[in-house]
C-alpha atoms as a PDB file:
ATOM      1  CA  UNK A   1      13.715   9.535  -4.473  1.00  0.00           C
ATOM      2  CA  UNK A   2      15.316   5.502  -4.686  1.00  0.00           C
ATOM      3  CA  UNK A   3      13.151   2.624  -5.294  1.00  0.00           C
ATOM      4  CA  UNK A   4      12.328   0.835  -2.455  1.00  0.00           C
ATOM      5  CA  UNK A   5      14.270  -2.352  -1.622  1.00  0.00           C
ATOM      6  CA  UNK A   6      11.587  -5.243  -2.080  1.00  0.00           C
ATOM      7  CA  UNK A   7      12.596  -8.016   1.134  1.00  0.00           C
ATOM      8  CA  UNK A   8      11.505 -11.533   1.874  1.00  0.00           C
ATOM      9  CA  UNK A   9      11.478 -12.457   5.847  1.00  0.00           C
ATOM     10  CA  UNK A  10      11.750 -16.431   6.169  1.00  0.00           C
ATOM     11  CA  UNK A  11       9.859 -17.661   9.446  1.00  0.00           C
ATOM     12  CA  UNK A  12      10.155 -20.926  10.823  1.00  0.00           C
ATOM     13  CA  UNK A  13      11.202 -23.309  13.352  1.00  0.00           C
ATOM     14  CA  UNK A  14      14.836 -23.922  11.568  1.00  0.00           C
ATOM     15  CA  UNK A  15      17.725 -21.779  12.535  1.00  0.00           C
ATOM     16  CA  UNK A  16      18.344 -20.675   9.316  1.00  0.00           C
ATOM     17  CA  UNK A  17      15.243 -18.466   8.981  1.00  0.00           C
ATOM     18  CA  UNK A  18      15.104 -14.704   9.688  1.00  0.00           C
ATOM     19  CA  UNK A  19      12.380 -15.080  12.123  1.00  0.00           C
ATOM     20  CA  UNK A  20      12.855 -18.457  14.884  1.00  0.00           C
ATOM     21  CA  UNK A  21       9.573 -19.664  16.149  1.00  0.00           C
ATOM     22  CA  UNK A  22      10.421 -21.958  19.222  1.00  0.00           C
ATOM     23  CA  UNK A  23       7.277 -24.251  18.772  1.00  0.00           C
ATOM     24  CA  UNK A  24       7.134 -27.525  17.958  1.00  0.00           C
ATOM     25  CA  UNK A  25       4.027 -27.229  15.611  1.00  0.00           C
ATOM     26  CA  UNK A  26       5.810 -24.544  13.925  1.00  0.00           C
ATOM     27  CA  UNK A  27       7.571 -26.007  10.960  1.00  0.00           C
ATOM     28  CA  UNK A  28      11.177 -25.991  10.002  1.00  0.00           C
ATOM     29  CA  UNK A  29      10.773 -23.430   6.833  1.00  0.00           C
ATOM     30  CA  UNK A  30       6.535 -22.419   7.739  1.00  0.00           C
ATOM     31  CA  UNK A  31       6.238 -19.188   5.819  1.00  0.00           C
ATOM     32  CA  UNK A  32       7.891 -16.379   4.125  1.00  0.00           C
ATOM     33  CA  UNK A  33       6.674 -12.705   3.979  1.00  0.00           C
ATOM     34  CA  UNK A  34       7.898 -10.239   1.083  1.00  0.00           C
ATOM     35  CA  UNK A  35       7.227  -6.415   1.354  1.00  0.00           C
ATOM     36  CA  UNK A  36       5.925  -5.538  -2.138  1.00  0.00           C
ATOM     37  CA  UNK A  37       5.520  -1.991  -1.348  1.00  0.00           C
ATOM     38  CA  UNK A  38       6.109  -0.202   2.656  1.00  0.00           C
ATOM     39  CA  UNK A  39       3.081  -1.180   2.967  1.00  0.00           C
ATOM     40  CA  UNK A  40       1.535  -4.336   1.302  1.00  0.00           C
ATOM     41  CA  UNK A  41       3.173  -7.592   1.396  1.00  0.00           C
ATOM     42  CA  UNK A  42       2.797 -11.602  -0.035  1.00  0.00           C
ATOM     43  CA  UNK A  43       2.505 -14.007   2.590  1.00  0.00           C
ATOM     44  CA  UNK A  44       3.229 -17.534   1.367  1.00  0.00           C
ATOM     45  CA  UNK A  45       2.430 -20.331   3.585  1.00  0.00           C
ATOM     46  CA  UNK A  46       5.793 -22.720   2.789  1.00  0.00           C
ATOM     47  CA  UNK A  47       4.531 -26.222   3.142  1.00  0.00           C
ATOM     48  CA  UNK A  48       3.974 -25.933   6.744  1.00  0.00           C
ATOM     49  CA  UNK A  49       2.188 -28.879   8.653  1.00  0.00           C
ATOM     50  CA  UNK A  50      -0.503 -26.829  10.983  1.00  0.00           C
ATOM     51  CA  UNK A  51      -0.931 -23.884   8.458  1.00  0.00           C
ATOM     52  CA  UNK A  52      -1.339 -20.534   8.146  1.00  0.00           C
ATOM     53  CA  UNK A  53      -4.196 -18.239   8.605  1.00  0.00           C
ATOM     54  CA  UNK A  54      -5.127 -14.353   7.237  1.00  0.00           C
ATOM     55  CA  UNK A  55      -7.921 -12.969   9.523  1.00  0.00           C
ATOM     56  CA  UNK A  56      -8.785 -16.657  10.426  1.00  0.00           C
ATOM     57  CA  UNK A  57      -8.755 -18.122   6.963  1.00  0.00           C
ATOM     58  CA  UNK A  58      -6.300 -20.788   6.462  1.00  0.00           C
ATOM     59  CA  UNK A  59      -4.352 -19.620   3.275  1.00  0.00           C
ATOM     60  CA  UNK A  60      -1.366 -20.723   1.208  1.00  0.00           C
ATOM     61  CA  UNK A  61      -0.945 -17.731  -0.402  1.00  0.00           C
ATOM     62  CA  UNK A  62      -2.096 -13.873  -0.248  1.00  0.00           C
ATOM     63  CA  UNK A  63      -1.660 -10.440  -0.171  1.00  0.00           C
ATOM     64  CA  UNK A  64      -1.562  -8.844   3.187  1.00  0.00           C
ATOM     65  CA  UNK A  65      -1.090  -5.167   5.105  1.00  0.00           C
ATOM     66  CA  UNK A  66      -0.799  -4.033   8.349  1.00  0.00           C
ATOM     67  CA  UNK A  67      -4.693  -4.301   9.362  1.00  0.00           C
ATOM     68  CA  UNK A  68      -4.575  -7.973   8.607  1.00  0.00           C
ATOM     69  CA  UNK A  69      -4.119 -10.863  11.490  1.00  0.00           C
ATOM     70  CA  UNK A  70      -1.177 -13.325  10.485  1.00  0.00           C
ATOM     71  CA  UNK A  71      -1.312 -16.547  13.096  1.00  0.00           C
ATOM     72  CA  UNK A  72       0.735 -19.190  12.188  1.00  0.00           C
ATOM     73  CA  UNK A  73      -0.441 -22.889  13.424  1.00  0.00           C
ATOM     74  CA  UNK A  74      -3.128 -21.535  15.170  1.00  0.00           C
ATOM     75  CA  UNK A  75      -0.966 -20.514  17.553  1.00  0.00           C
ATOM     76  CA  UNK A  76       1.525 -17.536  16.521  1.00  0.00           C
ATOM     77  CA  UNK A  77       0.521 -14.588  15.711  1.00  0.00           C
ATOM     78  CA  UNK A  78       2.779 -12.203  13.600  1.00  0.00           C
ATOM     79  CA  UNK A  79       3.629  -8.466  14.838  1.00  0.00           C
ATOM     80  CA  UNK A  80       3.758  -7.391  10.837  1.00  0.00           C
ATOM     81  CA  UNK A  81       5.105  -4.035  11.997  1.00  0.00           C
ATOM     82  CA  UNK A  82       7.713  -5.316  13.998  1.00  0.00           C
ATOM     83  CA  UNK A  83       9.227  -7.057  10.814  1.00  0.00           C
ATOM     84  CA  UNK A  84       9.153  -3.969   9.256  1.00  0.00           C
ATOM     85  CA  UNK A  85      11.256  -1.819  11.210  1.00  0.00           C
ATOM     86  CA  UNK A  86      13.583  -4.780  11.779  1.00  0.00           C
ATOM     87  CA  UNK A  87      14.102  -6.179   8.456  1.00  0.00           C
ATOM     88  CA  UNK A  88      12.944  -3.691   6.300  1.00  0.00           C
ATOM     89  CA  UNK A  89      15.158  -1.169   4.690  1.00  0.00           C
ATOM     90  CA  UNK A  90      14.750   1.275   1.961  1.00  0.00           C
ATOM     91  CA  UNK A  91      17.077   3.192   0.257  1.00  0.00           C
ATOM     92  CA  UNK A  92      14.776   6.676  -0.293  1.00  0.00           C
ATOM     93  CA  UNK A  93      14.342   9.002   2.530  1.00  0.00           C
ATOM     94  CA  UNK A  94      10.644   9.687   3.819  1.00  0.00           C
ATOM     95  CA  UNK A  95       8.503  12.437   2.032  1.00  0.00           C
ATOM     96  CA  UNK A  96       6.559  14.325   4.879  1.00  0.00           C
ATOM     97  CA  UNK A  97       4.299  16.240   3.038  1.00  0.00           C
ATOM     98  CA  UNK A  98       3.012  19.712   4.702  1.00  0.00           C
ATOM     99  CA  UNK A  99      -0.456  20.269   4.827  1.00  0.00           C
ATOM    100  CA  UNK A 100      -1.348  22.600   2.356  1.00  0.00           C
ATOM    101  CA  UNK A 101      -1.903  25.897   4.637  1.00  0.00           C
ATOM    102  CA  UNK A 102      -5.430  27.258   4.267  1.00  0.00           C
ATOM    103  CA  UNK A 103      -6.511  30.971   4.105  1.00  0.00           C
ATOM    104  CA  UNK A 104      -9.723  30.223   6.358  1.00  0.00           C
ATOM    105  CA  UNK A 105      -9.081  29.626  10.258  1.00  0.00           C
ATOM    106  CA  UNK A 106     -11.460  27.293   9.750  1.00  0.00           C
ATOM    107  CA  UNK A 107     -10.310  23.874  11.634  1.00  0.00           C
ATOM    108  CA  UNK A 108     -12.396  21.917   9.281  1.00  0.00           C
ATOM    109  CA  UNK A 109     -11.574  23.646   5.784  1.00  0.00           C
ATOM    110  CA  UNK A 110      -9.501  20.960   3.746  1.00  0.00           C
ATOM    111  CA  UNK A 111     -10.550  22.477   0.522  1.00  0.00           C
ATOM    112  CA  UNK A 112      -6.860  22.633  -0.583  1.00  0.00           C
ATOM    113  CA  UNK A 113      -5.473  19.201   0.013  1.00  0.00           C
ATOM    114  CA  UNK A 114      -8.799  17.616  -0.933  1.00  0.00           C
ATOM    115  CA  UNK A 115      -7.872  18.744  -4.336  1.00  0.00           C
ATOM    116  CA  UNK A 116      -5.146  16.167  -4.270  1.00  0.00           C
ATOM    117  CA  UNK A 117      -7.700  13.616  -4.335  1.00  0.00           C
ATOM    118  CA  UNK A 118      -8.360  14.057  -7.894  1.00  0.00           C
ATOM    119  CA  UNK A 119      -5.249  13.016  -9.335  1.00  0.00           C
ATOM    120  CA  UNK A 120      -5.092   9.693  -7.074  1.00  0.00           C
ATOM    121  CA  UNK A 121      -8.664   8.539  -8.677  1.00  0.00           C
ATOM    122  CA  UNK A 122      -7.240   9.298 -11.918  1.00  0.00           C
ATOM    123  CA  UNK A 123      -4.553   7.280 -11.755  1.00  0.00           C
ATOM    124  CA  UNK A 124      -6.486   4.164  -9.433  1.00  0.00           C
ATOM    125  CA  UNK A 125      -8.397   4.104 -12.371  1.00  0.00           C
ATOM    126  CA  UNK A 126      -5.970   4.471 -15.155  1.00  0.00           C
ATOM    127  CA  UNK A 127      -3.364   1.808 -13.580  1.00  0.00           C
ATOM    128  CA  UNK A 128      -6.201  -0.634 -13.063  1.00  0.00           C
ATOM    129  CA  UNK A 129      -7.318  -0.643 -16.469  1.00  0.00           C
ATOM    130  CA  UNK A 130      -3.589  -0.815 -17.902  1.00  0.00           C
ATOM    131  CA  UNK A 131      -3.084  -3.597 -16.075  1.00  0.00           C
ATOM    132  CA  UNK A 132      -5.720  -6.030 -17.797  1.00  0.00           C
ATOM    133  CA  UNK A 133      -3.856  -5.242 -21.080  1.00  0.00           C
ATOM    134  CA  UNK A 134      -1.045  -7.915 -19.719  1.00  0.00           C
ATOM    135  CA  UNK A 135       1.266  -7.923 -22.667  1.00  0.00           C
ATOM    136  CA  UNK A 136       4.891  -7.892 -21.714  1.00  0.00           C
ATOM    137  CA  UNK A 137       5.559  -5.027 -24.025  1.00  0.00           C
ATOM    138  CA  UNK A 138       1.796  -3.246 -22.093  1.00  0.00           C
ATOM    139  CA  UNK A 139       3.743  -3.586 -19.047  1.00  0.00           C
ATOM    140  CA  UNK A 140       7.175  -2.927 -19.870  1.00  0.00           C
ATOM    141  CA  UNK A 141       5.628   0.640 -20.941  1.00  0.00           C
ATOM    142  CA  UNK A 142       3.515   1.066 -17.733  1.00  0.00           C
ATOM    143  CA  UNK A 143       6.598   0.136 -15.385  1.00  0.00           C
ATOM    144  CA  UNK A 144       8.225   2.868 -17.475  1.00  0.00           C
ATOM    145  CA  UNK A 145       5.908   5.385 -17.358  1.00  0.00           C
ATOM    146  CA  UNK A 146       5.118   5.227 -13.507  1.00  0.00           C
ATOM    147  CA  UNK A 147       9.312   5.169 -12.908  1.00  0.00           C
ATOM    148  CA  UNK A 148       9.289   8.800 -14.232  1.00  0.00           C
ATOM    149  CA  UNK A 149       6.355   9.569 -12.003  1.00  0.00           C
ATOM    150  CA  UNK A 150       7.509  10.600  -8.769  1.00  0.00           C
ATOM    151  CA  UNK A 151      10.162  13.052 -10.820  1.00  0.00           C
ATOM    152  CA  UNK A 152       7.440  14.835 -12.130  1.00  0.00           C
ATOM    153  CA  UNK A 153       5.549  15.184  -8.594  1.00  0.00           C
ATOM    154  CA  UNK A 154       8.618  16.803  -7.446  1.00  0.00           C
ATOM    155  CA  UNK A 155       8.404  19.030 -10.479  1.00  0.00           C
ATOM    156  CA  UNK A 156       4.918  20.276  -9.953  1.00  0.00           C
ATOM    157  CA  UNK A 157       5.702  21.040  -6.097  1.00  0.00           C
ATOM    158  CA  UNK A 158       3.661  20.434  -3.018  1.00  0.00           C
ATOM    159  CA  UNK A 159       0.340  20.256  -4.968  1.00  0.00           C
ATOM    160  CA  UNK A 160       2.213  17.068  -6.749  1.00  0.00           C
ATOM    161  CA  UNK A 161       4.088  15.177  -4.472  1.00  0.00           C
ATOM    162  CA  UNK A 162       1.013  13.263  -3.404  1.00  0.00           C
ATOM    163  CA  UNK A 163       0.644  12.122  -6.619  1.00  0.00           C
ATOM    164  CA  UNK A 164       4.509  11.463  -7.110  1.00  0.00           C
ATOM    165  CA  UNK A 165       4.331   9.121  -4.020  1.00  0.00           C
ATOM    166  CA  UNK A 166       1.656   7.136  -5.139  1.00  0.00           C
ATOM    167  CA  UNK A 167       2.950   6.895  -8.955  1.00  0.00           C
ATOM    168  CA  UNK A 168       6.329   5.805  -7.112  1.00  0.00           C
ATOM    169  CA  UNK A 169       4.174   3.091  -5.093  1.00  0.00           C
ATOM    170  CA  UNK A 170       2.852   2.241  -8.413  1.00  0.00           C
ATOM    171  CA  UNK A 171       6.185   1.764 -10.107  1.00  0.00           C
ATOM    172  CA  UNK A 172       6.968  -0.887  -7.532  1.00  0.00           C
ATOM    173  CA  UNK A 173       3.798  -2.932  -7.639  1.00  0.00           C
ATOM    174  CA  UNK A 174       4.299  -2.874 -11.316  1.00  0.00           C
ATOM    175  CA  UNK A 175       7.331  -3.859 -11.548  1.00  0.00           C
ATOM    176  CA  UNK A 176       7.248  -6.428  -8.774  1.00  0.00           C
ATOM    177  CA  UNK A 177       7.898  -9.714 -10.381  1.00  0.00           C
ATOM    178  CA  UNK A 178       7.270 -12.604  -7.862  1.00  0.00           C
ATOM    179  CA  UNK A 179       3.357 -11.288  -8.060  1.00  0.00           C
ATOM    180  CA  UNK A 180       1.060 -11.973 -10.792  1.00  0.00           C
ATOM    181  CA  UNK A 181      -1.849  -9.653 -11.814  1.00  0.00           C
ATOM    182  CA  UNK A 182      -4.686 -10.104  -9.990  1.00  0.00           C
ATOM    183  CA  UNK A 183      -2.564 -10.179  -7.167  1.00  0.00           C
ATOM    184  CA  UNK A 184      -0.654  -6.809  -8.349  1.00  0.00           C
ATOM    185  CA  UNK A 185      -4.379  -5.328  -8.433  1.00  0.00           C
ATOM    186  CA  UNK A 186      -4.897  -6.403  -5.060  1.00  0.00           C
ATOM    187  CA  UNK A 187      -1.870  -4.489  -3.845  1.00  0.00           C
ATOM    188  CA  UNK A 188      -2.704  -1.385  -5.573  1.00  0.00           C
ATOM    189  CA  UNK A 189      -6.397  -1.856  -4.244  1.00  0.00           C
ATOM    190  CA  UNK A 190      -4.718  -1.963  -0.867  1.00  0.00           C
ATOM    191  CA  UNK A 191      -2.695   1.606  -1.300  1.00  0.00           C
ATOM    192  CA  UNK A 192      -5.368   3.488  -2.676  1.00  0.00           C
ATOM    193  CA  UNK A 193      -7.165   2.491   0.179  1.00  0.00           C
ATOM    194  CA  UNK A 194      -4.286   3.825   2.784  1.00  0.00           C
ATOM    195  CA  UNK A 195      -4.338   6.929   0.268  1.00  0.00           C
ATOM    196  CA  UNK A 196      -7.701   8.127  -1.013  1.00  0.00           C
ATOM    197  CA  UNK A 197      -9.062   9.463   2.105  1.00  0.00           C
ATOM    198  CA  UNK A 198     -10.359  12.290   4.218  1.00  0.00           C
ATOM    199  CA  UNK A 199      -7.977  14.902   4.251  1.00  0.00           C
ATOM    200  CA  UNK A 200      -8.943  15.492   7.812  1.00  0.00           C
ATOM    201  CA  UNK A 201      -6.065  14.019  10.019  1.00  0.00           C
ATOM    202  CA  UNK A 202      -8.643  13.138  12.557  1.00  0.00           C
ATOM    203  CA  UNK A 203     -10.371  11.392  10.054  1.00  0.00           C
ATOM    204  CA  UNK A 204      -8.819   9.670   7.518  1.00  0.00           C
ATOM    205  CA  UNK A 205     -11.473   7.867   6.227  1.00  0.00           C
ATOM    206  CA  UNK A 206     -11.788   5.953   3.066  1.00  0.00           C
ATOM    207  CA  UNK A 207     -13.709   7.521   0.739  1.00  0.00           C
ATOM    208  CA  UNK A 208     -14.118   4.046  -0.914  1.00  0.00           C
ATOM    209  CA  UNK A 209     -14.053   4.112  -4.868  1.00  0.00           C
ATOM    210  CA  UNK A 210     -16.500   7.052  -5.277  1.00  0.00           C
ATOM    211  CA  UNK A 211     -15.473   8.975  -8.570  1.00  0.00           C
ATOM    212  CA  UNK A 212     -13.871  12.947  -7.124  1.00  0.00           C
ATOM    213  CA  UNK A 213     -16.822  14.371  -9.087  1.00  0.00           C
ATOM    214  CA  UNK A 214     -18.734  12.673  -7.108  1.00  0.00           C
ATOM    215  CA  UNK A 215     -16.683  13.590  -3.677  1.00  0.00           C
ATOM    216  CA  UNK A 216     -17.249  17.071  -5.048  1.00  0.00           C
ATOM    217  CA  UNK A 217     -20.835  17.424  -5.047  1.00  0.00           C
ATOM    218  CA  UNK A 218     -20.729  16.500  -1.522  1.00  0.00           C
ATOM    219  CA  UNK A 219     -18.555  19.153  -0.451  1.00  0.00           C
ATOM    220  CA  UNK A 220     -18.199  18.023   3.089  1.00  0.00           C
ATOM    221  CA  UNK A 221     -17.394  14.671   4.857  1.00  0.00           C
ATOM    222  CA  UNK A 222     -20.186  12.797   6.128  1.00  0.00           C
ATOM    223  CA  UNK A 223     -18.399  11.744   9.304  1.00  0.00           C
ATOM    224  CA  UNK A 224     -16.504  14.632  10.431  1.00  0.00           C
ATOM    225  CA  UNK A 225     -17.804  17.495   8.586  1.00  0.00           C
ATOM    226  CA  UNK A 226     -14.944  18.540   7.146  1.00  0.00           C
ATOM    227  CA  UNK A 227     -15.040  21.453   4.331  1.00  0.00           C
ATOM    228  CA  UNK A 228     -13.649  19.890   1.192  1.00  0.00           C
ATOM    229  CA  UNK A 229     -15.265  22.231  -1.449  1.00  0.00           C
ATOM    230  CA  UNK A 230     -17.523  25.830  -1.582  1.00  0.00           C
END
């Protein structure tokens, strides 16, 4: 599994950027977008004279995804998966995880890949408080820790490979230098969100930051009833 190639897509009015915005209130170099992660990316608003605005706030600078509404002098709005799939490139193939097969016919038993859930929390929480320790030697040993990561996922078999994705994703917010780190915690707020959810494919919902003991005692989802524990 290869790191994935961080890329910055230059939009603007010049013909010299990736992206050319034939509009006259569009400036000449207006903003730059750089995937942190295949999922979570810096938008930087580059001196532009009309602006740029996240979900109708004008910013100059701020972590994005997918969900999020990029419109650029009030006028053009960004297609953030379009840039993706034509600037984008990484070097590691896709992991398509299996759904852990259940014994039960049960269409709404998820016991076993709920289980997964537990080591995502665990490391949400343990990356999160690393990452206030910012000492370059702190970080230097959290970058290498969470480079090993998705080796050992792969190790531990289907049961780990969720948590050898995520400790990849990890490795590259970590190790992302243009951020700083409340913006690094931002992007890892941002993938645990796309990750800690309902096991359900039809529901996918985010279990927000609720400790997995706590998930436990719930035993089912309270949207679509789904069996996550006896």
């Amino acid at each position: 599994m290869e790191a994935f190639l961080t890329q910055t897509i230059n939009i603007g009015r010049g013909s010299g950027n990736d992206v050319v915005i034939q509009n006259p209130d569009i400036s000449r170099k207006h903003a730059k977008i750089t995937f942190i992660t295949e999922h979570v990316m810096l938008l930087e608003d580059t001196d532009s004279s009309f602006g740029t605005t996240v979900n109708g706030q004008r910013v100059e600078r701020k972590i994005i995804g997918f969900e999020d509404i990029i419109v650029l002098a009030n006028q053009e709005q960004l297609n953030l998966k379009d840039l993706f799939s034509r600037f984008v490139k990484s070097e590691k193939a896709e992991v398509k995880e299996e759904p852990v097969k259940s014994r039960s016919e049960d269409p709404l038993d998820f016991r076993a890949d709920f289980k997964k859930l537990e080591k995502m929390h665990e490391m949400y929480v343990k990356v999160t408080e690393a990452m206030m320790v910012n000492t370059p030697r702190h970080q230097a040993w959290l970058r290498a820790t969470f480079s090993m990561t998705p080796l050992l996922g792969m190790a531990f078999g289907p049961f780990g490979m969720a948590f050898g994705v995520l400790g990849s994703v990890v490795g590259q917010i970590l190790s992302a230098e243009l951020i700083n780190p409340s913006e690094k915690k931002l992007t890892l707020e941002k993938e645990f969100k796309r990750t800690y959810i309902c096991p359900n494919p039809a529901c996918k919902r985010f279990l927000g930051f609720t400790p997995f003991a706590d998930l436990v005692y719930q035993k089912k989802c309270s949207r679509c009833k789904a069996q996550w524990m006896d």
